[in-house]
Every structure is written in structure tokens, then in C-alpha cells.
Protein backbone atom coordinates (compact mmCIF):
# COMPACT_ATOMS: atom_id res chain seq x y z
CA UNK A 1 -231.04 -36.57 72.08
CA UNK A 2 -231.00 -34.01 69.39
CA UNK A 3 -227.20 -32.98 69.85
CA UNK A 4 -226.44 -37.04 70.02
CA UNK A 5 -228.44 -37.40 66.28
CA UNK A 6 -226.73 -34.47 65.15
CA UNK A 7 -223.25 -35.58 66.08
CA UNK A 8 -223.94 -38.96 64.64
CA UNK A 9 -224.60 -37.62 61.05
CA UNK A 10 -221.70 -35.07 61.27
CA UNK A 11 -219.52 -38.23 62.29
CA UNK A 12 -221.27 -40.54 59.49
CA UNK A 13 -220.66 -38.04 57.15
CA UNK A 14 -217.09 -37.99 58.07
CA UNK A 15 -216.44 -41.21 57.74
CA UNK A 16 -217.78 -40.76 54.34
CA UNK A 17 -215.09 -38.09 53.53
CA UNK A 18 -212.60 -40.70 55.56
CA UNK A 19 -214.06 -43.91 52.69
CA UNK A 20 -213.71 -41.81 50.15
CA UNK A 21 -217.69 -41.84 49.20
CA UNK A 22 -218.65 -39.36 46.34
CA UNK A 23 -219.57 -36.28 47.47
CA UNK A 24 -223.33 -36.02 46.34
CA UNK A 25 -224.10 -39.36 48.77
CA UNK A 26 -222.77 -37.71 51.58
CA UNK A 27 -226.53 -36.32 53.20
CA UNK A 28 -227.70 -39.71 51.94
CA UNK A 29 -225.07 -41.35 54.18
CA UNK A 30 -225.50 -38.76 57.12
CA UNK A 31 -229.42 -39.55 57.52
CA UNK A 32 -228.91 -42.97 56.99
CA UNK A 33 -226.11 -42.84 60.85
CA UNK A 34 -228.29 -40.40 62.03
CA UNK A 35 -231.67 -42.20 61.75
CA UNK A 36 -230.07 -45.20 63.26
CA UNK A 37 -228.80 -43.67 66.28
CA UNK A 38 -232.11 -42.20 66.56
CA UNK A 39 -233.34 -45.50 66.85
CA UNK A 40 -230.99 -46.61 69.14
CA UNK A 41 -231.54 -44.18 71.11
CA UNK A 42 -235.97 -44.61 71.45
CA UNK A 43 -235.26 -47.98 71.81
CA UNK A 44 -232.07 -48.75 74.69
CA UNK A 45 -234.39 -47.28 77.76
CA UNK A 46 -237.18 -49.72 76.80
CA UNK A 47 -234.66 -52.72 75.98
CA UNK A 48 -231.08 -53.61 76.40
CA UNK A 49 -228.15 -52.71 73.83
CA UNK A 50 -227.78 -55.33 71.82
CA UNK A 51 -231.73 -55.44 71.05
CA UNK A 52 -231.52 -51.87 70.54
CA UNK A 53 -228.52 -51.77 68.45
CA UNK A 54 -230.44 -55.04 66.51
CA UNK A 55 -232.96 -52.94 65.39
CA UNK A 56 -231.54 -49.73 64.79
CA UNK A 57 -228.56 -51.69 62.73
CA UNK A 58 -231.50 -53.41 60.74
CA UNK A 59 -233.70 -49.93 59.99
CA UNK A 60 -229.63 -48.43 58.67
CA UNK A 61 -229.43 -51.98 56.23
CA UNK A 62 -233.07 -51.09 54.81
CA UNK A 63 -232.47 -47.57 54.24
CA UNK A 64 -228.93 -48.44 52.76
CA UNK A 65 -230.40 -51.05 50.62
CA UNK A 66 -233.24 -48.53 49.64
CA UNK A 67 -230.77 -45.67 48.68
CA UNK A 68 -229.00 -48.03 46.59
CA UNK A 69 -231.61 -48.91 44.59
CA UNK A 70 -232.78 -45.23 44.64
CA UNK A 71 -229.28 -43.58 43.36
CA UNK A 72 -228.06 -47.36 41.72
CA UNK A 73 -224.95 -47.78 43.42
CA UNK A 74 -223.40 -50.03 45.56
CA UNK A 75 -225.31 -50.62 49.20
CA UNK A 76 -221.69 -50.43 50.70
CA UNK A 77 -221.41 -47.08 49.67
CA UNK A 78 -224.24 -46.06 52.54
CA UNK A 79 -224.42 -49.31 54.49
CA UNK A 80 -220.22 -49.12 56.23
CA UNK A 81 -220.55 -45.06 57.17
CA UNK A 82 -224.00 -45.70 58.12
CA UNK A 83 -223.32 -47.97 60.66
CA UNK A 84 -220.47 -46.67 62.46
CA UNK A 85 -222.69 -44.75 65.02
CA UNK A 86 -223.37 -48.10 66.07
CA UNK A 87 -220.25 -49.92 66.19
CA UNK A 88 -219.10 -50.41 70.37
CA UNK A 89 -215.52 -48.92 69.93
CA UNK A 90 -216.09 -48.05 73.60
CA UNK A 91 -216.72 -51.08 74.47
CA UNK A 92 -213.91 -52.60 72.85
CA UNK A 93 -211.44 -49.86 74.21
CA UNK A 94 -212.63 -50.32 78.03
CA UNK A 95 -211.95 -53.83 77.68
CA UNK A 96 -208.49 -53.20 77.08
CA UNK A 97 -208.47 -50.50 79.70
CA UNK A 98 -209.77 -53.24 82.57
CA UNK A 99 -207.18 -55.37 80.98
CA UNK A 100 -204.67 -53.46 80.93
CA UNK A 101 -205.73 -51.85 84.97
CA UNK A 102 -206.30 -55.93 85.81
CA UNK A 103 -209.87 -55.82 86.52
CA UNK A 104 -211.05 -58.85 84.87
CA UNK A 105 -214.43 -59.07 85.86
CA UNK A 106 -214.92 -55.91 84.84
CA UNK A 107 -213.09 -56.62 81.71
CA UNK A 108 -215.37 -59.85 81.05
CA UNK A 109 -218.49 -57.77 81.32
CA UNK A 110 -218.02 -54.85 79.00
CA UNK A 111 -215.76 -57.36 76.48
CA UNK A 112 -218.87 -59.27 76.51
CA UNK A 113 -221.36 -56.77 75.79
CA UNK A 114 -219.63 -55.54 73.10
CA UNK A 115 -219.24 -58.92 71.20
CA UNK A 116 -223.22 -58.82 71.59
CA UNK A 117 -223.45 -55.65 70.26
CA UNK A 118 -221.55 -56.49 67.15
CA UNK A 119 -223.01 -60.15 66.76
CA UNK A 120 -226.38 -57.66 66.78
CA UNK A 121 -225.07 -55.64 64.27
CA UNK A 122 -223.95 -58.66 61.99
CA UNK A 123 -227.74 -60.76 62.12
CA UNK A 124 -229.15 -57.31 61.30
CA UNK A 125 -227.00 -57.11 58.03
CA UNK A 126 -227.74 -60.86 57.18
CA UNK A 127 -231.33 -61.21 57.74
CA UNK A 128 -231.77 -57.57 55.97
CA UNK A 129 -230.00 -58.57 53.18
CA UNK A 130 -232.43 -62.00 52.46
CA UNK A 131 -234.82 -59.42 51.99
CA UNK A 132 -235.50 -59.52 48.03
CA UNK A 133 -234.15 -57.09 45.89
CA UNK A 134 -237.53 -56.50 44.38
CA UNK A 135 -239.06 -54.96 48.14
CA UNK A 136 -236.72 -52.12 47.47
CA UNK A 137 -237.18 -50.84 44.08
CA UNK A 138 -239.83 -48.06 43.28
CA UNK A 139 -242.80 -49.94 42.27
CA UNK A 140 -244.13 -49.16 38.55
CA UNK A 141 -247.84 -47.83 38.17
């Protein structure tokens, strides 16, 4: 699990580099993938992949939102590296594979678990983001 972490913040951070993020949000960006696919990974033997990937999308969107609010920049900036450890490019590509091979029900199944996967990764970001804005800023004494 630790070299799976590890390669998700190395890849998060490199799609940082790819989105042209500034450089001093890159470790912000890389704990925000890797914590994610930390989660994802505690929680898929305990529950399928799209819960799993629902609540490991959700804890990226609050530690996105937090950062922003921490370093005052856009939640974008952390939120679209941050959740590309999660998004089910394999999914999508052996879709097209069975497709392409002609094994349809094979296709159907992995095609469909992917569009749950993402449709988990999209009600994360929404119901996140009705969160206030006030829950995330540093609280004055």
C-alpha cells in the first residue's frame, strides 16, 4: 500500500507540473492524491469501488477546499490534480478493449463500473462543495 500512496503523489504531483500549478502548491497537491488513494485504498476491501472512491473523492474536495482557504487560491488549483488518482481511466480503456475484442458483456460490466465510479466522484464534489465556506477558514480566537 505504501508504494501505491507513494506513486499516487509522484503522479498527482505530475499532473501538477502537466496543469501548470505554481510550483510552491505542488506537496500541497501531492498529499492532497496521495491521502485520497490512501483512502481508497482502507476503504475498497470493506466496500465496493464506487463507495470507496465516494469517500476518498469527498476527504480530496475537503482538503482541497481547506488548502484553498489556507494558501487563498483557487480550490481548482488542488481539487483537478488531486483527484486524478481516482479517476477509472482503466476502466474506461478496458471498455474499449472488450469493444474493440467483441466481448460485450464484458464490455457492459467494466463500462458500467466506471460510469459509477465517476458519478461517485461527481456527488462527492457537489455535496462537498454545499459545505459553507465559513467550515473551512481558520477560526479566530
Amino acid at each position: 500500500m505504501i508504494g501505491q500512496v507513494t506513486a499516487a503523489v509522484i503522479g498527482t504531483i505530475g499532473f501538477s507540473i502537466l496543469y501548470s500549478v505554481p510550483k510552491g502548491y505542488y506537496p500541497y497537491c501531492g498529499f492532497i492524491g496521495g491521502a485520497g488513494w490512501l483512502i481508497y485504498c482502507l476503504l475498497f476491501p470493506a466496500c465496493s469501488a464506487p463507495e470507496a472512491t465516494l469517500f476518498a473523492a469527498a476527504a480530496v474536495v475537503i482538503l482541497s477546499r481547506f488548502f484553498a482557504v489556507r494558501k487563498r487560491c483557487p480550490v481548482t488549483i488542488f481539487l483537478i490534480s488531486g483527484i486524478i488518482p481516482l479517476v477509472p481511466g482503466g476502466g474506461v480503456y478496458w471498455t474499449a478493449y472488450y469493444i474493440v475484442m467483441g466481448e460485450m458483456e464484458l464490455a457492459s460490466e467494466t463500462g458500467f463500473m466506471a460510469l459509477k465510479v465517476a458519478v461517485a466522484i461527481v456527488l462527492a464534489i457537489v455535496f462537498i462543495f454545499q459545505l459553507p465556506q465559513k467550515l473551512f477558514r481558520k477560526q479566530e480566537k
